[in-house]
PDB file of N, CA and C in Angstrom:
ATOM      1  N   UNK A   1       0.818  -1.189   0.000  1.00  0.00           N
ATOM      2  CA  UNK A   1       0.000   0.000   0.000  1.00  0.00           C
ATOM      3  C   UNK A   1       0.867   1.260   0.000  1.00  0.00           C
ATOM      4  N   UNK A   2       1.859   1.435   0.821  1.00  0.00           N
ATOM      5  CA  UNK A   2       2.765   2.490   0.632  1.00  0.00           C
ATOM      6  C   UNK A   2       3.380   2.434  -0.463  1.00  0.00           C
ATOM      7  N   UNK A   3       4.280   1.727  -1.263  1.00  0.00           N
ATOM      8  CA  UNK A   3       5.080   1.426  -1.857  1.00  0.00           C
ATOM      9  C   UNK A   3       3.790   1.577  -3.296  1.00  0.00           C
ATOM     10  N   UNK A   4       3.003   1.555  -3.610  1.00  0.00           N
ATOM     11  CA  UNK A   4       1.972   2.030  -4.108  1.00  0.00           C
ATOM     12  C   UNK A   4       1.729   3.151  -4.363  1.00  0.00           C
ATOM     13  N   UNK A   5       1.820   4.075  -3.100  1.00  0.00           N
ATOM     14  CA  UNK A   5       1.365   5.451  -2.790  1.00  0.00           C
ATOM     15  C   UNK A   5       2.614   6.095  -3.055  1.00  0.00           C
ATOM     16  N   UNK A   6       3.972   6.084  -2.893  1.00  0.00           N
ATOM     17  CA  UNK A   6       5.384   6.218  -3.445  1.00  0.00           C
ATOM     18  C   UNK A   6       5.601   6.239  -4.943  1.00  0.00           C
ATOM     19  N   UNK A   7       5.421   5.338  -5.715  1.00  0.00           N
ATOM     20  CA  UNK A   7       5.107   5.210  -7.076  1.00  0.00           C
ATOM     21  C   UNK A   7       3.985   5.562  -7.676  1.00  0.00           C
ATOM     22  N   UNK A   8       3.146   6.195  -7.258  1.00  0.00           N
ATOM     23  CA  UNK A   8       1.954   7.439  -7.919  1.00  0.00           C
ATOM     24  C   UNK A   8       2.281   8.624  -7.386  1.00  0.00           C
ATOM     25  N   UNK A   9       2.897   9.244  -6.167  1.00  0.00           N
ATOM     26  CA  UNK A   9       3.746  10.593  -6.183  1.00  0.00           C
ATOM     27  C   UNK A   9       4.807  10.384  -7.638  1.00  0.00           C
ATOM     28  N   UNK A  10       5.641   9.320  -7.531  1.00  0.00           N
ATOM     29  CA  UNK A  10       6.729   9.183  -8.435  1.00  0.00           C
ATOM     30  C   UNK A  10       6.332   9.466  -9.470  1.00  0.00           C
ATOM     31  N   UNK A  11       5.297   9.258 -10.030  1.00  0.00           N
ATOM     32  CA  UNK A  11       4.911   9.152 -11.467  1.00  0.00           C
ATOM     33  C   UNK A  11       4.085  10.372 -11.834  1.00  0.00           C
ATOM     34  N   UNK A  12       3.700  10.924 -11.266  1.00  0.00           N
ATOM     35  CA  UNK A  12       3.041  12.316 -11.113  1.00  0.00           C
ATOM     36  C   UNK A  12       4.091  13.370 -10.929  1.00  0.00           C
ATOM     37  N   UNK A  13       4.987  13.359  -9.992  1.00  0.00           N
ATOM     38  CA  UNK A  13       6.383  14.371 -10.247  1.00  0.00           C
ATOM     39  C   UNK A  13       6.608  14.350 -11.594  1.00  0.00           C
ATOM     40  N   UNK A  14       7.007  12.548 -11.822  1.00  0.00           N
ATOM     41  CA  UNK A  14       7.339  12.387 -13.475  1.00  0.00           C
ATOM     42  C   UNK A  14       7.060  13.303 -14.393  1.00  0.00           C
ATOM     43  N   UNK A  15       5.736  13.086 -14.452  1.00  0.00           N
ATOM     44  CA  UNK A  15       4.811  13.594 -15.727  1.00  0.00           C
ATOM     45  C   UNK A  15       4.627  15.215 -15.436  1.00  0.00           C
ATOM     46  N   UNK A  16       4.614  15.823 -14.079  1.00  0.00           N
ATOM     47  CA  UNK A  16       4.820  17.477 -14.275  1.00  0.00           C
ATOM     48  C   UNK A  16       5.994  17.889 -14.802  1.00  0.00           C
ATOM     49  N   UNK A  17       6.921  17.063 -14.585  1.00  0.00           N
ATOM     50  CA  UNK A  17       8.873  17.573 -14.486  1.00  0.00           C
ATOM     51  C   UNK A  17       8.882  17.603 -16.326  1.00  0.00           C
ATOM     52  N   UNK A  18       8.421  16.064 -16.362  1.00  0.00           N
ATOM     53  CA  UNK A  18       8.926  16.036 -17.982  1.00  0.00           C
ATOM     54  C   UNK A  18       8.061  17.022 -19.002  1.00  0.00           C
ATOM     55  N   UNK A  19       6.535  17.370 -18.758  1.00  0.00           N
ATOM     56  CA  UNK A  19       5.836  18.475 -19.279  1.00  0.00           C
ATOM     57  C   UNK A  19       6.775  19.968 -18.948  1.00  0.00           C
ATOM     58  N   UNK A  20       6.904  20.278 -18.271  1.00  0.00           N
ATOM     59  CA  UNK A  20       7.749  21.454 -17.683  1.00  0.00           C
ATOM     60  C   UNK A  20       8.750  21.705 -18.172  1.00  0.00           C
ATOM     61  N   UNK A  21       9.743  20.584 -18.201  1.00  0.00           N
ATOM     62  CA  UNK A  21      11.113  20.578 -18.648  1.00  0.00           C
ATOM     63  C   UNK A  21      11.057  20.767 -20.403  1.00  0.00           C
ATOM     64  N   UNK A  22      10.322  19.757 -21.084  1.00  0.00           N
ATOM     65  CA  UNK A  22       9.656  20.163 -22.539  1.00  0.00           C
ATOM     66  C   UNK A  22       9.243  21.002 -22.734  1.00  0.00           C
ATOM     67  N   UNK A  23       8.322  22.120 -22.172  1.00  0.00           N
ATOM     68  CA  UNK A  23       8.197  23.727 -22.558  1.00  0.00           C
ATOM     69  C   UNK A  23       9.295  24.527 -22.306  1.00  0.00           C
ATOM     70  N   UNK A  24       9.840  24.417 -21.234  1.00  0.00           N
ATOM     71  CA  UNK A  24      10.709  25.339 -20.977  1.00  0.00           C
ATOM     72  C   UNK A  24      12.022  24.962 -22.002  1.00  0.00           C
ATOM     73  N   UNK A  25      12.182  23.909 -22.574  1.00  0.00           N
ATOM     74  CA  UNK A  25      12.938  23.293 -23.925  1.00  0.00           C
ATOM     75  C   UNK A  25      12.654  24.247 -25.022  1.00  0.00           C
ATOM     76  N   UNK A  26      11.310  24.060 -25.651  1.00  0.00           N
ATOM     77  CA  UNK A  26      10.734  24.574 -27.078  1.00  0.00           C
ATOM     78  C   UNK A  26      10.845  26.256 -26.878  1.00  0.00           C
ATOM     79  N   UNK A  27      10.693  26.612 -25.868  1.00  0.00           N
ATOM     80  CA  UNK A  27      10.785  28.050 -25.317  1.00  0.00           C
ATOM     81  C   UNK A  27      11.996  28.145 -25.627  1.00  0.00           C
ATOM     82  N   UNK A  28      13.203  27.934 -25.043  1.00  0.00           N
ATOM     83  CA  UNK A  28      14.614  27.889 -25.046  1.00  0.00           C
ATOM     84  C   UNK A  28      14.952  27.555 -26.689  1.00  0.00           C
ATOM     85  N   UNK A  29      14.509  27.005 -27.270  1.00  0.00           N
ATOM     86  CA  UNK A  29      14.531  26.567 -28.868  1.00  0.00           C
ATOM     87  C   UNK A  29      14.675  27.722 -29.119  1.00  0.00           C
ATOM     88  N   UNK A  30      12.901  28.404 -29.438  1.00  0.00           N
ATOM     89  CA  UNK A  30      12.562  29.224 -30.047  1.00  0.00           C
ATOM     90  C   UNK A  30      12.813  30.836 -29.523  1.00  0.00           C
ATOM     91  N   UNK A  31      13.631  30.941 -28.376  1.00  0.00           N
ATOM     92  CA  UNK A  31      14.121  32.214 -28.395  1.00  0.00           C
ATOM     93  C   UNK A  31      15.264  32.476 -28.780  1.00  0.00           C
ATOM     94  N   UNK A  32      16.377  31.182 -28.637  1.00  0.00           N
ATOM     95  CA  UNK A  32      17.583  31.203 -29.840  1.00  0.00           C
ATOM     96  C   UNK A  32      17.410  31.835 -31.194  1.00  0.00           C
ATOM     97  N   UNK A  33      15.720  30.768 -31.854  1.00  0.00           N
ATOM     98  CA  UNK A  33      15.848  31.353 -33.117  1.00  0.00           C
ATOM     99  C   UNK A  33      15.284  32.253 -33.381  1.00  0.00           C
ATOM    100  N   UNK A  34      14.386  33.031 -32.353  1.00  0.00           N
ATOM    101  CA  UNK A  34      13.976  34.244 -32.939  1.00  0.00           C
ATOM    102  C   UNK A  34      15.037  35.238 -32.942  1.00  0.00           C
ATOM    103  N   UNK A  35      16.207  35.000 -31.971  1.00  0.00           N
ATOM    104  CA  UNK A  35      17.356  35.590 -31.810  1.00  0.00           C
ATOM    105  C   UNK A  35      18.385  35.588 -33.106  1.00  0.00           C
ATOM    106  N   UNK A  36      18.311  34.807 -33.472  1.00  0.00           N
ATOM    107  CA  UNK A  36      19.263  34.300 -34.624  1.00  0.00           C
ATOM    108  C   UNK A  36      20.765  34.159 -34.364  1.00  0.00           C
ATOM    109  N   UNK A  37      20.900  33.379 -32.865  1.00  0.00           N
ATOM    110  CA  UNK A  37      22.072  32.991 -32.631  1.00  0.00           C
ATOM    111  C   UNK A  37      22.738  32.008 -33.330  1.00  0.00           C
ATOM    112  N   UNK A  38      22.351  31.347 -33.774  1.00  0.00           N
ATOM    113  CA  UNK A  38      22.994  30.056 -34.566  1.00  0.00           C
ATOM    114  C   UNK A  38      22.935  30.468 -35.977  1.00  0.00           C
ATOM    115  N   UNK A  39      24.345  30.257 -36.844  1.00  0.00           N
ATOM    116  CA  UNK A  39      24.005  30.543 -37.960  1.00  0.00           C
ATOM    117  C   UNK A  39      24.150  29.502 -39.347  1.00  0.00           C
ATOM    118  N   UNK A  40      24.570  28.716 -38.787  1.00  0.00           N
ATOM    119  CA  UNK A  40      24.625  27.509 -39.668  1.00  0.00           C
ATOM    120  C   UNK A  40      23.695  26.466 -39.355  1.00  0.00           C
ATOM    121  N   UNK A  41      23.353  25.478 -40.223  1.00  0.00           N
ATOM    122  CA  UNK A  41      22.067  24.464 -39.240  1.00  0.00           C
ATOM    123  C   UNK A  41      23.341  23.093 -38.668  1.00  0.00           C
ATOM    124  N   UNK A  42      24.655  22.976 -38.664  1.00  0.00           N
ATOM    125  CA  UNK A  42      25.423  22.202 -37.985  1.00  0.00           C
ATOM    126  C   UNK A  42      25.359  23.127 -36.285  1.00  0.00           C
ATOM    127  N   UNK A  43      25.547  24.679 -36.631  1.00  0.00           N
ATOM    128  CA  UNK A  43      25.045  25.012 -35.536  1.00  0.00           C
ATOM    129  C   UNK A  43      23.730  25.133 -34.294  1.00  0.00           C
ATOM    130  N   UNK A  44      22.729  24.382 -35.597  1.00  0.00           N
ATOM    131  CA  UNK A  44      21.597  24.700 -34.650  1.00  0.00           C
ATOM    132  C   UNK A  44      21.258  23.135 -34.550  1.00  0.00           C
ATOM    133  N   UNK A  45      21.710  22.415 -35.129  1.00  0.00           N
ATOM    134  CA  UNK A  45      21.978  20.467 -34.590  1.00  0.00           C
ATOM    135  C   UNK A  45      22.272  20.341 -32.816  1.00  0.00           C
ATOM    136  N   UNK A  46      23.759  21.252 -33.200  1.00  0.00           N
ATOM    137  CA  UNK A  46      24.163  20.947 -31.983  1.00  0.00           C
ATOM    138  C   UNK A  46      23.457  21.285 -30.583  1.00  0.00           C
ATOM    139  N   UNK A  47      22.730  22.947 -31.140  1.00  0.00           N
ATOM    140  CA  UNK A  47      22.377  23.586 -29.730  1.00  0.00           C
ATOM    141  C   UNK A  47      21.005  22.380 -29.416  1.00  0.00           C
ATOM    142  N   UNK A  48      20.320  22.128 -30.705  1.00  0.00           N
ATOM    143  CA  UNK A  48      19.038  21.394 -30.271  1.00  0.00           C
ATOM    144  C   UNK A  48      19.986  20.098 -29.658  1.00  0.00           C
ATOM    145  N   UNK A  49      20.860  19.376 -30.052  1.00  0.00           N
ATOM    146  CA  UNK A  49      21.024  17.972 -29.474  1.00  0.00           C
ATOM    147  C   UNK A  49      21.319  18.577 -27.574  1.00  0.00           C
ATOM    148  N   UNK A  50      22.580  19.597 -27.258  1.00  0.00           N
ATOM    149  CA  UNK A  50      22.884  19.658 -26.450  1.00  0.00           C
ATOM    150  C   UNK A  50      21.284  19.957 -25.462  1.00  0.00           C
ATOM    151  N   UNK A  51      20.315  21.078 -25.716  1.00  0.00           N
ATOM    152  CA  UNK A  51      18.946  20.886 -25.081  1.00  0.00           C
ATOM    153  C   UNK A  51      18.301  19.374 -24.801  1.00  0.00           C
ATOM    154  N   UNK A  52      17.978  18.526 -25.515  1.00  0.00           N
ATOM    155  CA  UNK A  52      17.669  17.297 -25.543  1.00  0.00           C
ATOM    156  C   UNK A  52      18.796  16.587 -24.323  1.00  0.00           C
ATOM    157  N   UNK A  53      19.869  16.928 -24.549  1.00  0.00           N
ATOM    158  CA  UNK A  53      20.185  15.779 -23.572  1.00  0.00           C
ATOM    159  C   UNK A  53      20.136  16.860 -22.270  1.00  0.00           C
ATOM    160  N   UNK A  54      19.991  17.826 -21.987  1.00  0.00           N
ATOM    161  CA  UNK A  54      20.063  18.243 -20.825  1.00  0.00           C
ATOM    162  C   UNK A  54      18.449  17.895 -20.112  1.00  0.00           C
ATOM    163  N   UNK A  55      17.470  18.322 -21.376  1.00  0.00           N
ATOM    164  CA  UNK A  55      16.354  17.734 -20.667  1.00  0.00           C
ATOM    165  C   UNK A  55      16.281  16.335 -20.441  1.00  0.00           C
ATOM    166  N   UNK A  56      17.021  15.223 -20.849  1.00  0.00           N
ATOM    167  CA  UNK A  56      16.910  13.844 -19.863  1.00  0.00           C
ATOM    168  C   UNK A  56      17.433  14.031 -19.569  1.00  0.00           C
ATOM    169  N   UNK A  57      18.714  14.429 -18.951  1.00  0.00           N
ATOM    170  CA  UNK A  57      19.586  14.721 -17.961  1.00  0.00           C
ATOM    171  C   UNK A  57      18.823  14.970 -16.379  1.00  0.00           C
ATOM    172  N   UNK A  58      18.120  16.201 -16.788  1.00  0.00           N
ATOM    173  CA  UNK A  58      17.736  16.894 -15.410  1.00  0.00           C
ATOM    174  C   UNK A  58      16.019  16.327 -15.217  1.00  0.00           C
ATOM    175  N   UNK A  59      15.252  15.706 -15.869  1.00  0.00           N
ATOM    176  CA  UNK A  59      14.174  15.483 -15.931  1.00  0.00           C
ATOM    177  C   UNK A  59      13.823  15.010 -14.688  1.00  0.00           C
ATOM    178  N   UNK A  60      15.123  13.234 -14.754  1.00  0.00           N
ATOM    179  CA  UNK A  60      14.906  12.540 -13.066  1.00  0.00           C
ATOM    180  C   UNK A  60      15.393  13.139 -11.941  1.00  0.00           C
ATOM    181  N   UNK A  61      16.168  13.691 -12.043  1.00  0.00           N
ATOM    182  CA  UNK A  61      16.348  14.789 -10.722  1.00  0.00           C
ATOM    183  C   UNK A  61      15.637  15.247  -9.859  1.00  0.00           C
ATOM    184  N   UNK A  62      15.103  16.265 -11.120  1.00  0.00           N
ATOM    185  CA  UNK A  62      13.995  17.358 -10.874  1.00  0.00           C
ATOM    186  C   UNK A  62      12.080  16.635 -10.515  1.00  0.00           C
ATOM    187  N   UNK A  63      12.560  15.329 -11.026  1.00  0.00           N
ATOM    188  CA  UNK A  63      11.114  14.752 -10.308  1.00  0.00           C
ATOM    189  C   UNK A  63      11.139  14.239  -8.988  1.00  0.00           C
ATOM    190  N   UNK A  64      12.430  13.860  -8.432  1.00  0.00           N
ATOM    191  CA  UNK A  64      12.368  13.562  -6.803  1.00  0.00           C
ATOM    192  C   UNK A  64      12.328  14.874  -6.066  1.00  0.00           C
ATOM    193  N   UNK A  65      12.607  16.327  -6.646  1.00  0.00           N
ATOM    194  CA  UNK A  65      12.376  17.606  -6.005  1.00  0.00           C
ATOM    195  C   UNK A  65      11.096  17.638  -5.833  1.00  0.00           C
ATOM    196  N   UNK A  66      10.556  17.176  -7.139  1.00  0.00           N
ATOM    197  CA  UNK A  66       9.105  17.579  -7.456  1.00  0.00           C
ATOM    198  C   UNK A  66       8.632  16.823  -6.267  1.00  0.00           C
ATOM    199  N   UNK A  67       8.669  15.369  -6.582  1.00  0.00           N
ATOM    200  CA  UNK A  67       8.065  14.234  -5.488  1.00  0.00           C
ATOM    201  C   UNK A  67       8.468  14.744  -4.242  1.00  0.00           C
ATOM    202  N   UNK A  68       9.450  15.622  -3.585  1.00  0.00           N
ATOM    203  CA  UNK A  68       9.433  16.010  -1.990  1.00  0.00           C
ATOM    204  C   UNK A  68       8.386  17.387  -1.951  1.00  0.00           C
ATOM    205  N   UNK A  69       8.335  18.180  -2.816  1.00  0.00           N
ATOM    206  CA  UNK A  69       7.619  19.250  -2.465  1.00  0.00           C
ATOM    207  C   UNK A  69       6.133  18.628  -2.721  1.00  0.00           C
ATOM    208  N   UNK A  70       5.897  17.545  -3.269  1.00  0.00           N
ATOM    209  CA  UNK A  70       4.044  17.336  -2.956  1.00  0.00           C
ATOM    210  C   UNK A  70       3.769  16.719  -1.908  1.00  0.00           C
ATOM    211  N   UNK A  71       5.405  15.744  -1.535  1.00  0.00           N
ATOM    212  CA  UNK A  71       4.982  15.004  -0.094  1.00  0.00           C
ATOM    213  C   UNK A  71       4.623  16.347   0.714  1.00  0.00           C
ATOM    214  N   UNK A  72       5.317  17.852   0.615  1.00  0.00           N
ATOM    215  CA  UNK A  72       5.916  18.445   1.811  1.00  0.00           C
ATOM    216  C   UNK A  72       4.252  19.009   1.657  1.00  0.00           C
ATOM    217  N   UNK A  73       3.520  19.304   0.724  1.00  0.00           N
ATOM    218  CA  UNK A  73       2.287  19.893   0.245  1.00  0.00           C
ATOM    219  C   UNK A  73       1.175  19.115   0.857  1.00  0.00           C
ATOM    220  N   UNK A  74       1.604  18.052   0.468  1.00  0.00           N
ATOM    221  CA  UNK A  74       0.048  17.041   1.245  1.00  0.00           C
ATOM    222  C   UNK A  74       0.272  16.336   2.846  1.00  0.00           C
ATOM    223  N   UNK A  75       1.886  16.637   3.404  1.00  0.00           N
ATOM    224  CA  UNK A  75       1.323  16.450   5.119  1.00  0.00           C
ATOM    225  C   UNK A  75       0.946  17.490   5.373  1.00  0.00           C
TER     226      UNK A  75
END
């Protein structure tokens, strides 16, 4: 029953972190290019690959933050 209730916080951090982390991605995309920092598309490969891996990078992290601030929310 706990171990239950642990893995539906878990999976709910999940799914806010990785929604969150994906906007704040396409955002980060698209103010590069409205910027027109990149000027080659080998340059804009890279900036998109390096985004991509930072968002799985920080995704699981940022969901056990997530998962302590709803525990800290719902005692």
């Amino acid at each position: 029953m706990m171990l239950n209730d642990i893995l539906m916080l878990y999976m709910q951090s999940l799914l806010i972190t990785a929604l969150s982390v994906t906007v704040i991605s396409i955002l980060w995309i698209g103010f590069r290019a409205s910027r027109r920092k990149d000027k080659t598309l080998r340059e804009r490969h890279v900036h998109l690959y390096d985004v991509l891996l930072i968002g799985i990078m920080v995704t699981p992290v940022l969901s056990f933050a997530v998962m302590g601030l709803i525990l800290a929310l719902r005692a």
